[in-house]
Every structure is written in structure tokens, then in C-alpha cells.
Protein backbone atom coordinates (compact mmCIF):
# COMPACT_ATOMS: atom_id res chain seq x y z
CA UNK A 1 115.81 72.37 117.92
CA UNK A 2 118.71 75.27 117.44
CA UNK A 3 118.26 78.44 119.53
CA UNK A 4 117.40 80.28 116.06
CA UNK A 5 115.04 77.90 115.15
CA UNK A 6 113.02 78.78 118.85
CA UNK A 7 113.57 81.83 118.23
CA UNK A 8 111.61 82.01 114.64
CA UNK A 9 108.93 79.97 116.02
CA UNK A 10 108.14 81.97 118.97
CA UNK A 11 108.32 85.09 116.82
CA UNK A 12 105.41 83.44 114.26
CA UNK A 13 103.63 82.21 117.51
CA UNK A 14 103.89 86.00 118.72
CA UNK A 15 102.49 87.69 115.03
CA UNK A 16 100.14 84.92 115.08
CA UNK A 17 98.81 85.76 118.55
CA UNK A 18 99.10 89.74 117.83
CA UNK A 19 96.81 89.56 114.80
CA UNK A 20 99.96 90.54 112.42
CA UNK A 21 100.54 86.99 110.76
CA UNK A 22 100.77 86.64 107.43
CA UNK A 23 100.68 83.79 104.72
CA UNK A 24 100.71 83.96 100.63
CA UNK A 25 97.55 83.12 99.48
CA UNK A 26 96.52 80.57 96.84
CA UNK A 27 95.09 81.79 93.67
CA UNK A 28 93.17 79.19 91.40
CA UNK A 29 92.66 80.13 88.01
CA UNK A 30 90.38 77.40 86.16
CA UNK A 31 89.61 79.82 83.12
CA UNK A 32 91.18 83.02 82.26
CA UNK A 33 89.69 85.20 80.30
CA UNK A 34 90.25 88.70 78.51
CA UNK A 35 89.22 91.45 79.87
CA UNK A 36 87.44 91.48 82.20
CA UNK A 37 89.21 88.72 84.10
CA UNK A 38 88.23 87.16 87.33
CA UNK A 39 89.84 84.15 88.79
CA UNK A 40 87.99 80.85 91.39
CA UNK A 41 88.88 81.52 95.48
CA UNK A 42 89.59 78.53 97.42
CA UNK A 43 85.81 79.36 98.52
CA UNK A 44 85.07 77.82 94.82
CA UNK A 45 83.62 81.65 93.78
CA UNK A 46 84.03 83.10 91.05
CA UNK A 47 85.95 86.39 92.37
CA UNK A 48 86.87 89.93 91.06
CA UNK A 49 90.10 91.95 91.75
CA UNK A 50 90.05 94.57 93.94
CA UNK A 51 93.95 93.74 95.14
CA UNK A 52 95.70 94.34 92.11
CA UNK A 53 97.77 96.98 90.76
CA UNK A 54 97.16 95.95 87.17
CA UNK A 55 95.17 99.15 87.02
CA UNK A 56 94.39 99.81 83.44
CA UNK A 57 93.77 95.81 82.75
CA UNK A 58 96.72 95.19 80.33
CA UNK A 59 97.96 92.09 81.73
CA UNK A 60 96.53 90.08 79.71
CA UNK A 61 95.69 92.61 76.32
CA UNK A 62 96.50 90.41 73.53
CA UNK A 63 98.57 93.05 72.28
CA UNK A 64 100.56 92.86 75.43
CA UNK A 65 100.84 89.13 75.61
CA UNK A 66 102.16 88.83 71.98
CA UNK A 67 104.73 91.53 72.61
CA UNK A 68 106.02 89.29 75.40
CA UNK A 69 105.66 86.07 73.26
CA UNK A 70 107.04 87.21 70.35
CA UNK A 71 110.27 88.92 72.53
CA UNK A 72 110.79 85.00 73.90
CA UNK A 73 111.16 83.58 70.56
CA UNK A 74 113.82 86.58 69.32
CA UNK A 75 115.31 86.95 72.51
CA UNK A 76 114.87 83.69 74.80
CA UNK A 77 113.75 83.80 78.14
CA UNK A 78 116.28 85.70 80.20
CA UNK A 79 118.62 88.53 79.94
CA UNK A 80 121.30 85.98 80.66
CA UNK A 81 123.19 87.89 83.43
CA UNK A 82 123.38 91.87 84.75
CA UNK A 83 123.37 94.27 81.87
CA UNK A 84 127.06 95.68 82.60
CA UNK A 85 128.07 91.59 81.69
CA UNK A 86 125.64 90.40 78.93
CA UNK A 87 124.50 94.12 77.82
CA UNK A 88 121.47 95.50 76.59
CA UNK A 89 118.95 94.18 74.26
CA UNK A 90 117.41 96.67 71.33
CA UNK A 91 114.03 96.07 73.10
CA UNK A 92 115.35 97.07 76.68
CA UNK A 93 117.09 100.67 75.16
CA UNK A 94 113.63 101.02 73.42
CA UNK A 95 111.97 100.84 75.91
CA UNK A 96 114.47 103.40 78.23
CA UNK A 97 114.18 105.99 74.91
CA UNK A 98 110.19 105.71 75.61
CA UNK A 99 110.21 105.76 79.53
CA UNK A 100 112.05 109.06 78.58
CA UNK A 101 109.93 111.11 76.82
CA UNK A 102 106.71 109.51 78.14
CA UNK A 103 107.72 111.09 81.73
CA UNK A 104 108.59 114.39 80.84
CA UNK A 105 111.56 114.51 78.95
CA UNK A 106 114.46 113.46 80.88
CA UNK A 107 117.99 112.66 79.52
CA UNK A 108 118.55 108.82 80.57
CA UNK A 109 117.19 106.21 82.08
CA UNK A 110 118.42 103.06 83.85
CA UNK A 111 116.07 99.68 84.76
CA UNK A 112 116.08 97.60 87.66
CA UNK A 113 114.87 93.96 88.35
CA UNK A 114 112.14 95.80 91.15
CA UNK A 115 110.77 98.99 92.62
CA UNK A 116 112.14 97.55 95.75
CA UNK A 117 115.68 97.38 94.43
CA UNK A 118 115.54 101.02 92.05
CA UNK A 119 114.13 102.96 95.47
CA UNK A 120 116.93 101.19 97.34
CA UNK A 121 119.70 101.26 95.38
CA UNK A 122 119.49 105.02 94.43
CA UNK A 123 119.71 106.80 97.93
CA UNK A 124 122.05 104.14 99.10
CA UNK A 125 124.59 104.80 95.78
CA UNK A 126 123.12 108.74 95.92
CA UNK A 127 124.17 108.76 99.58
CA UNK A 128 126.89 107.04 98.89
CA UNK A 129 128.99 110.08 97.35
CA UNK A 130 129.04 111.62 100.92
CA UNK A 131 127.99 109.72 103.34
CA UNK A 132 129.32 112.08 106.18
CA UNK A 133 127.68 115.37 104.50
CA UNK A 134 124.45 113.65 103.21
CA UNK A 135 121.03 114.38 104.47
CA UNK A 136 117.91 112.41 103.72
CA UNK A 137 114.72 114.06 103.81
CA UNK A 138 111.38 112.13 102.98
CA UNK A 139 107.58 111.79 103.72
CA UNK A 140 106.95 109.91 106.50
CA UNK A 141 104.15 107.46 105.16
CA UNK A 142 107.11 106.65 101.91
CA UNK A 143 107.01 103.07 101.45
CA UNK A 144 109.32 100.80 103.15
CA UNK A 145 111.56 100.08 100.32
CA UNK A 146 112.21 104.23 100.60
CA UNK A 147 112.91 103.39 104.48
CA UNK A 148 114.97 100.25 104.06
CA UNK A 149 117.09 102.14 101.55
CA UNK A 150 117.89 105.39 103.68
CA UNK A 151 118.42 103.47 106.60
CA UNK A 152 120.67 100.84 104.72
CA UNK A 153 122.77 104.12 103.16
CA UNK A 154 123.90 105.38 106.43
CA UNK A 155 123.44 109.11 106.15
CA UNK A 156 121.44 111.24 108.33
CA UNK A 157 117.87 111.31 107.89
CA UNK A 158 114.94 112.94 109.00
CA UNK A 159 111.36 112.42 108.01
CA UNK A 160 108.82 115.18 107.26
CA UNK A 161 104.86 115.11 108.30
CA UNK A 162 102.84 113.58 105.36
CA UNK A 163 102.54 115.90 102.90
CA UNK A 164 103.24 119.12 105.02
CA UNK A 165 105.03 121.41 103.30
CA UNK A 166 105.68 123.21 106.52
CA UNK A 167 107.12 119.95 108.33
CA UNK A 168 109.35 120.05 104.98
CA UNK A 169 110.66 123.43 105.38
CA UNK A 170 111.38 122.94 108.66
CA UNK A 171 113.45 120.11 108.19
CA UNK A 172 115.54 121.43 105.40
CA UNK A 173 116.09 124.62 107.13
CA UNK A 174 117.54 122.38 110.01
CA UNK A 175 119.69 120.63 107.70
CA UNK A 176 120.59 124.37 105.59
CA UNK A 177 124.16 123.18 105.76
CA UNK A 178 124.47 119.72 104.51
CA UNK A 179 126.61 119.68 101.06
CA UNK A 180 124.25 116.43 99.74
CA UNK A 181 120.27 116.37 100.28
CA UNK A 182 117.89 114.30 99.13
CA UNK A 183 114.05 115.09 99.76
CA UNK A 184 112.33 111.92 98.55
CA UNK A 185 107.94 111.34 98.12
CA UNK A 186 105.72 109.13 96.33
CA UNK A 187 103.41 110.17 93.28
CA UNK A 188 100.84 108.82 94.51
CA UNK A 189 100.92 107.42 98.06
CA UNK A 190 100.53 103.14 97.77
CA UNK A 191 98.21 103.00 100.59
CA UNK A 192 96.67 106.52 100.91
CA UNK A 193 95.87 107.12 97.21
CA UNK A 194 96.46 110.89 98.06
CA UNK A 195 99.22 113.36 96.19
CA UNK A 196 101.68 115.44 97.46
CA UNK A 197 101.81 119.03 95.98
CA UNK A 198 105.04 118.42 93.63
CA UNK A 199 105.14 122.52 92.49
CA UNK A 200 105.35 123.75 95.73
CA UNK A 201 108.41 120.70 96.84
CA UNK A 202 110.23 121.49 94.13
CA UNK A 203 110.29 125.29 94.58
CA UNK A 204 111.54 123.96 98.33
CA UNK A 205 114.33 121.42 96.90
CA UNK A 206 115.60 124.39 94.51
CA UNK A 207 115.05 127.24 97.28
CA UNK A 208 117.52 125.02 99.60
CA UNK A 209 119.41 123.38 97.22
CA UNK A 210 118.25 119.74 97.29
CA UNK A 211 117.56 117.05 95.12
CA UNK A 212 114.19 116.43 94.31
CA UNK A 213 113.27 112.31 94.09
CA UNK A 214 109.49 111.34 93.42
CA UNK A 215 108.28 107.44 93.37
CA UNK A 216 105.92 106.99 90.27
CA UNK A 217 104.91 103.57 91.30
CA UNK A 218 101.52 104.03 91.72
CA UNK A 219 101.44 107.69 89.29
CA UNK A 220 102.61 105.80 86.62
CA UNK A 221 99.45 105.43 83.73
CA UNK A 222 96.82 106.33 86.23
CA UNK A 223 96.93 110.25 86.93
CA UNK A 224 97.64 113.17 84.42
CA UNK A 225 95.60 114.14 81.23
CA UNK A 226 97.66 111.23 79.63
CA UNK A 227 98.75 108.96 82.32
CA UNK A 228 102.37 110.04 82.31
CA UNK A 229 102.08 109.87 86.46
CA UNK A 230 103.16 113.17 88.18
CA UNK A 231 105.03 115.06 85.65
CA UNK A 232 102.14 115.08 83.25
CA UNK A 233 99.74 115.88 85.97
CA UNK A 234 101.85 118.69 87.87
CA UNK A 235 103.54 119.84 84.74
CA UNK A 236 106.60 119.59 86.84
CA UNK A 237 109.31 117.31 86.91
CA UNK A 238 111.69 116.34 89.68
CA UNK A 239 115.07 115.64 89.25
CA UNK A 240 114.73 111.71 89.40
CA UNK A 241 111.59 109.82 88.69
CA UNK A 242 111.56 106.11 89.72
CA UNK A 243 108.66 104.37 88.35
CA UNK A 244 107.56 100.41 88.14
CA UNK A 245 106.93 98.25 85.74
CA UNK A 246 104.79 96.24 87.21
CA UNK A 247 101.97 98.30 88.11
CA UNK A 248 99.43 100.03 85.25
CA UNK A 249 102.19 98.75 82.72
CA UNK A 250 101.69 94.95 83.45
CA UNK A 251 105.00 93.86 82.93
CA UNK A 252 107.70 93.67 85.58
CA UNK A 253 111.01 95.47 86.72
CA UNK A 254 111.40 99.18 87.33
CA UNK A 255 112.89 102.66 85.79
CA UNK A 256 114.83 105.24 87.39
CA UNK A 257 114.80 108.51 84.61
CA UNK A 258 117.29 111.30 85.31
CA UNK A 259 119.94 113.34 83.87
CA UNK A 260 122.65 111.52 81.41
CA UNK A 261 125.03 112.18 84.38
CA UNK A 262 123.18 110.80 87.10
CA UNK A 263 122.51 107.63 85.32
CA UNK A 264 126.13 106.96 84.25
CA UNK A 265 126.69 107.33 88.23
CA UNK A 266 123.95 104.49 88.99
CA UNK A 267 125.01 102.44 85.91
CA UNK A 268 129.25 102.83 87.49
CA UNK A 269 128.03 102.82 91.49
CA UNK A 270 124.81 101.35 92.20
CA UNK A 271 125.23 97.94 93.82
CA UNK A 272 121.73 97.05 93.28
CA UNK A 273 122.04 97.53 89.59
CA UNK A 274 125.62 96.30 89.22
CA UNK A 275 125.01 92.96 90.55
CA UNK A 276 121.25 92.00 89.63
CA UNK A 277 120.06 90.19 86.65
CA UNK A 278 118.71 92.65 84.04
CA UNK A 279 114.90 91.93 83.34
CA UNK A 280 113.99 89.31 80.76
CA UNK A 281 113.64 90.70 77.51
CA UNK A 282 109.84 89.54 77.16
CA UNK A 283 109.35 92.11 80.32
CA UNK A 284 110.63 94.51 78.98
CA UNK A 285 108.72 93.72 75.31
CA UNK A 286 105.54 93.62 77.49
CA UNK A 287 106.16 97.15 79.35
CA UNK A 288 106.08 98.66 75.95
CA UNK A 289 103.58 97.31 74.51
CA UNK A 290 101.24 98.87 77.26
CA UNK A 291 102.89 102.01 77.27
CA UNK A 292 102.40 102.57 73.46
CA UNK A 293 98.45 101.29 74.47
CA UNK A 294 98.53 103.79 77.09
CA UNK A 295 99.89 106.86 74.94
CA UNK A 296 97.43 105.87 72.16
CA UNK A 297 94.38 105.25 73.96
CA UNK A 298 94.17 107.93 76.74
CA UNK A 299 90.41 106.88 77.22
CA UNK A 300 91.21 104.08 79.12
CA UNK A 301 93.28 106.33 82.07
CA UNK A 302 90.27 108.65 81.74
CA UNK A 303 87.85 105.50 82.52
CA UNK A 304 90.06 104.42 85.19
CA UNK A 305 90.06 107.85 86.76
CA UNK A 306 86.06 108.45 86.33
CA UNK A 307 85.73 104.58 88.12
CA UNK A 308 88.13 105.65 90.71
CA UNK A 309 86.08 109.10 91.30
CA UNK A 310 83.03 107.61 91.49
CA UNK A 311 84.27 104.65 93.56
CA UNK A 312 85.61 107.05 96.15
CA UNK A 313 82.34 109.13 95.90
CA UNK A 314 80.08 106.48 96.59
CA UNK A 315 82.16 105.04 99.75
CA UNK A 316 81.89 108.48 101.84
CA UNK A 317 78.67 109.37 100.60
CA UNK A 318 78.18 105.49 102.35
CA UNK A 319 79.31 106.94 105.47
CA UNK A 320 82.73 104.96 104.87
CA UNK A 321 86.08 106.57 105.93
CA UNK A 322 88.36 107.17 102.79
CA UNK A 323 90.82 109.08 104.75
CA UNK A 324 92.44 111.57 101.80
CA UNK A 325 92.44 109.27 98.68
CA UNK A 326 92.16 111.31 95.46
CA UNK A 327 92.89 108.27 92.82
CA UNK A 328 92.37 104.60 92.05
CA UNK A 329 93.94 103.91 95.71
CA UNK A 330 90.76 103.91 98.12
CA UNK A 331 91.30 102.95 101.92
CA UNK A 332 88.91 102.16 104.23
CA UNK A 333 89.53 103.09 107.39
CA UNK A 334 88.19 100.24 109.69
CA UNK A 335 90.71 100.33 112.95
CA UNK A 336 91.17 96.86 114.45
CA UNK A 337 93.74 94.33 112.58
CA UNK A 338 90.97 91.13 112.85
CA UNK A 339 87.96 93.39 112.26
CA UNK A 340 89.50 94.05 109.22
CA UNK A 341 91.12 90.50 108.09
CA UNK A 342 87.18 89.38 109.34
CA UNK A 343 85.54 91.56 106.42
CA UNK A 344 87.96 90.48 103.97
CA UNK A 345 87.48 87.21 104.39
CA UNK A 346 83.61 87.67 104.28
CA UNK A 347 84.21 89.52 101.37
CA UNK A 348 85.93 86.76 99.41
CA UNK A 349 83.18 84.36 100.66
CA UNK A 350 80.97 86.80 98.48
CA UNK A 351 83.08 86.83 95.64
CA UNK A 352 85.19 89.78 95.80
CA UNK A 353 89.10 89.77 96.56
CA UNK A 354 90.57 92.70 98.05
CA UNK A 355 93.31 93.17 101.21
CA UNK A 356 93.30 94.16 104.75
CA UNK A 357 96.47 96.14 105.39
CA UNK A 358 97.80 96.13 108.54
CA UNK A 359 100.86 96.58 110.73
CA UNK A 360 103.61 97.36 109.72
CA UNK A 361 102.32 98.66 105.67
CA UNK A 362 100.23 100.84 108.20
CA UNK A 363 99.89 102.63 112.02
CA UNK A 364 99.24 100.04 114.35
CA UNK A 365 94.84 100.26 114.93
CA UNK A 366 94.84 101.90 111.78
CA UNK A 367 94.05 98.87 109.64
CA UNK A 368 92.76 99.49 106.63
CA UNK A 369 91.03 97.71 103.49
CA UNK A 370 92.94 99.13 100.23
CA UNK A 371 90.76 99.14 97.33
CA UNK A 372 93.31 99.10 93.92
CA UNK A 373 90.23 100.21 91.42
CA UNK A 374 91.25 98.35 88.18
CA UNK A 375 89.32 98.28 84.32
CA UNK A 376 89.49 93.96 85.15
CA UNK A 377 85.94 94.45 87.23
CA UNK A 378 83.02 94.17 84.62
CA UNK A 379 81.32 97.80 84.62
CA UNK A 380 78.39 95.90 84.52
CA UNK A 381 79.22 94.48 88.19
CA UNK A 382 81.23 97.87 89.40
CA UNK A 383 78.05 99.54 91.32
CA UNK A 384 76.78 95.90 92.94
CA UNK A 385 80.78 95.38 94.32
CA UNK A 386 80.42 98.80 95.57
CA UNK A 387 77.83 98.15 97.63
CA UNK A 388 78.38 94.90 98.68
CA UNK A 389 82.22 96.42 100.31
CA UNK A 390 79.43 98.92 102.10
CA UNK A 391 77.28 96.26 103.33
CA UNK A 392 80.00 94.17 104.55
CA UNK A 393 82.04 97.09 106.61
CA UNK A 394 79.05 98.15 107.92
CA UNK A 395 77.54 94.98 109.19
């Protein structure tokens, strides 16, 4: 055995031993049904979804589907290389011209194969301009592909206390003098559910001069009037949006929406856009489909948000910890890694499929169960999953 190869083991053997180890689990899906859906455990139950970010259910709307299936027969399968070599499709610009005005109005937009690579590739080609004279200023609970990318761009950067506007001040007075910075936060936080106060940031960005950038991921379709994510909720937009596909819009890929000029920068400088593979077509066929479902129907965000409310009502009134959530994003605070991994598993034994989330998605004895409230769970079964999550934690 090479020294590398010892060297991985022993590090598995260590997460393994730690309580950290990880493996993708198996999904077996004997009958799939429209909505609801559920899927069969390898405990042979028949389980609902409380892991998911398909939040509004449109996965598998038929509308959605035959959007996608109809875009493979026009369009084939892939987008055949990046979009600088093979170019655009009508369905991808239509879908850019939509992403547009459905967040807010902004000038352009550009799409990525991931969240992961748009959040990346941004600050690293934003930073990029000035690496010497750039500062980086974001929450400090962003998600890691926020972290990975300012740490990958090699500016400065300094993180702010979660949603403390003070903490943010403070920081950008430090860095007053810096000719480039960023301030970066989340729309709604992926394993918090909370939101930040976007009004009162942006008045900061503008008082000192920064560039406001806010991470729709989770925003996206599930908060604001009409599920346009934070600009429709605030009424305030920041100067980039990046958004997924792949969350409440049940497609894949991601957006980043900005000014005309910003965008031809990522289109001429971003490395992660220059040298990926442009999403298929079918994806990006699918996106719109459930966006035009989402703009035409704004019920079903309503529904989501009423489930979500009530959800998060019923779990403290419980006596459960739901730390700050305010959305379709519940934690549960439970504290120890295998206490947690112990009532998921128990939980799936019962039927009902959610996460632990531990180290390093959270603070190390801060393990939580994430709860992704989602219109796939029967409303006739909503109240008894409820209460079986109670019974289980508390047991």
C-alpha cells in the first residue's frame, strides 16, 4: 500500500471513529408517483421527503417533465460543450430573459452548471480584478461553496457575526480603504432557515461603497408575496443575485443576474464559466417550465409558506429547539453527532426520510436535524409526520 493510500484510510478510520463519516445513501424507487411522491427505504417503508429541496413539488409536474422531454427531442441531450464554444440555445436565453425580470429586474444574466461553481466562480473572477486591493466581507454561517470561493480568490477576507449588522459595520469600517469590496449573504440561510435584513445591508454596502452579493439558493420560489426569493420579499435588490436551479425550480444548474456589464465580465473572465459544460437544454426547458408554474400559481408558495409556519409552530410549541428558522428550513437543535444520526435512522425505520447535519455543514456539538418542508408530503399525513419527528427527538 502507497503512503497516500495509508494516509486516506486512516483519515476514513479517523471520521469513522469521530462520528463525522459519511456515505451516499441508496434510494429505491419501486413506483413513482405524482404528487405527492414518496419513494421505498432500504428498511422496505414506504417513506416521505423531508431531505429535499424540491420545495414546491415540481419535479415531477407533468408540465415540468414534458418541458424537459419535449427540449430532448428539439435539442438532444446535452449542450454539446461550454456556451462560449457551442453557444446558446433559444431555450437557455429564454430562460436568462425570465430569471431577469422574475428577480427584480436586472439587466443580464449568466448560468452555470451548479450553485457550487456560480458562488465560486464570481468572487474568485470578482476578486480577480484586484486581488491586492480586494476585500471580502461575508456572513459567517455562508455556505461553503461562498468559503471555498473567497479562500480560492486570494484576497483579504473577513467574516461578519451571523446576521449582525453591527459585526458588519465594523468590518467594513476596518476595511474603509480597500478600492474592491464585496459583502456577500445568503437569502435564506441553507441550514438555519433564518433571513438576513437585506434593507438595512444594502444601505451599509452603498454607505461604504461595496458591492452587495446575496445567494438565492434557498429564497428562490419559497419567500416573497410571489416567490421571487429576496428581492420580492425585501423589495430590495442587491447588486448580484445568484440563485439555483435546482432547488424550488426542479431542474438543475444555477443563475448569476446582474448588470449587462458585470455579466460580460463573468461571460470574458470567469474560469468556472469559461471552461464548464453549459447545462443541457432539457434543464434549462425544465427550470422554466416551473418558473412560469410558479409566477402563475402563487398559491402554491403561499401553501408552502403556511406548511412551513405551521411546521415551525408546532416544533417549539413541542418544546423542540428551532434555533431562528423563519421559512421552509426548520433545524432541530439536538447537540451530539450520533444522537442525531441515531434519530434519523429511527426515523427512516418509521417511514420518514430526513438528515442529520453535522460537522463540518455545522459547529461541531451543534448537530442538527434539517427539516426541508416540501408540497411532496400528503397534507393528509403532514400533522402525523409532525409528531412522529417530536416523539422520536424526544424519546
Amino acid at each position: 500500500m502507497s503512503i497516500l493510500s495509508e494516509l486516506i484510510s486512516k483519515k476514513i478510520e479517523e471520521n469513522k471513529k469521530s462520528g463525522f463519516y459519511r456515505k451516499i445513501p441508496d434510494i429505491k424507487i419501486e413506483k413513482l408517483n405524482s404528487e405527492p411522491y414518496s419513494f421505498t427505504s432500504h428498511y422496505n417503508t414506504v417513506t416521505v421527503n423531508l431531505a429535499t429541496n424540491d420545495y414546491l413539488g415540481l419535479s415531477l409536474n407533468e408540465r415540468v417533465k414534458t418541458a424537459a422531454k419535449q427540449a430532448i427531442d428539439l435539442y438532444g441531450t446535452s449542450a454539446g460543450s461550454s456556451f462560449l464554444i457551442c453557444g446558446h440555445y433559444d431555450i437557455h436565453s429564454e430562460l436568462e430573459k425570465e430569471l431577469c425580470r422574475f428577480k427584480g429586474g436586472y439587466d443580464n444574466c449568466i448560468l452555470y452548471p451548479s450553485g457550487y461553481q456560480a458562488n465560486t466562480g464570481i468572487i474568485r473572477a470578482l476578486a480577480g480584478i484586484s486581488p491586492l486591493n480586494t476585500v471580502i466581507i461575508f456572513d459567517e454561517l455562508s455556505h461553503a461553496s461562498i468559503i471555498d470561493g473567497v479562500i480560492a480568490s486570494g484576497a483579504k477576507f473577513k467574516s461578519f457575526k451571523h446576521n449582525d449588522l453591527y459585526s458588519l459595520e465594523n468590518v467594513l469600517l476596518r476595511y474603509k480603504d480597500y478600492q474592491i469590496k464585496l459583502v456577500i449573504t445568503e437569502g435564506v440561510f441553507s441550514m438555519d432557515g433564518d433571513i438576513p435584513d437585506l434593507p438595512a445591508i444594502l444601505d451599509l454596502t452603498e454607505k461604504y461603497g461595496a458591492l452587495s452579493i446575496i445567494d438565492d439558493a434557498h429564497a428562490t420560489g419559497t419567500i416573497g408575496k410571489k416567490g421571487g426569493g429576496s428581492s420580492d420579499f425585501h423589495n430590495a435588490k442587491p447588486d448580484i443575485t445568484i440563485g439555483t436551479l435546482g432547488k424550488a425550480l426542479a431542474s438543475n444548474g444555477a443563475f448569476v443576474l446582474s448588470s449587462g456589464s458585470i455579466i460580460e465580465y463573468l461571460v470574458n473572465f470567469s474560469r468556472a464559466f469559461i471552461f464548464s459544460t453549459g447545462i443541457p437544454p432539457s434543464s434549462a426547458a425544465s427550470a422554466l417550465s416551473a418558473l412560469k408554474i410558479v409566477e402563475e400559481n402563487p398559491d402554491i408558495v403561499l401553501k408552502l409558506q403556511n406548511n412551513a409556519k405551521f411546521a415551525r409552530e408546532y416544533l417549539k410549541e413541542s418544546g423542540l429547539n428551532t434555533l431562528n428558522s423563519s421559512t421552509q428550513i426548520i433545524p432541530i437543535l439536538i447537540g451530539e453527532e450520533e444522537k442525531a444520526v441515531s434519530i434519523e435512522k429511527e426515523l427512516l425505520k418509521g417511514g420518514i426520510y430526513l438528515k442529520a447535519v453535522r460537522y463540518p455543514a455545522v459547529v461541531k456539538n451543534k448537530a442538527i436535524l434539517r427539516l426541508g418542508i416540501n408540497l411532496t408530503v400528503d397534507d393528509a399525513l403532514f400533522k402525523n409526520v409532525l409528531e412522529e419527528i417530536v416523539r422520536k427527538v424526544k424519546s
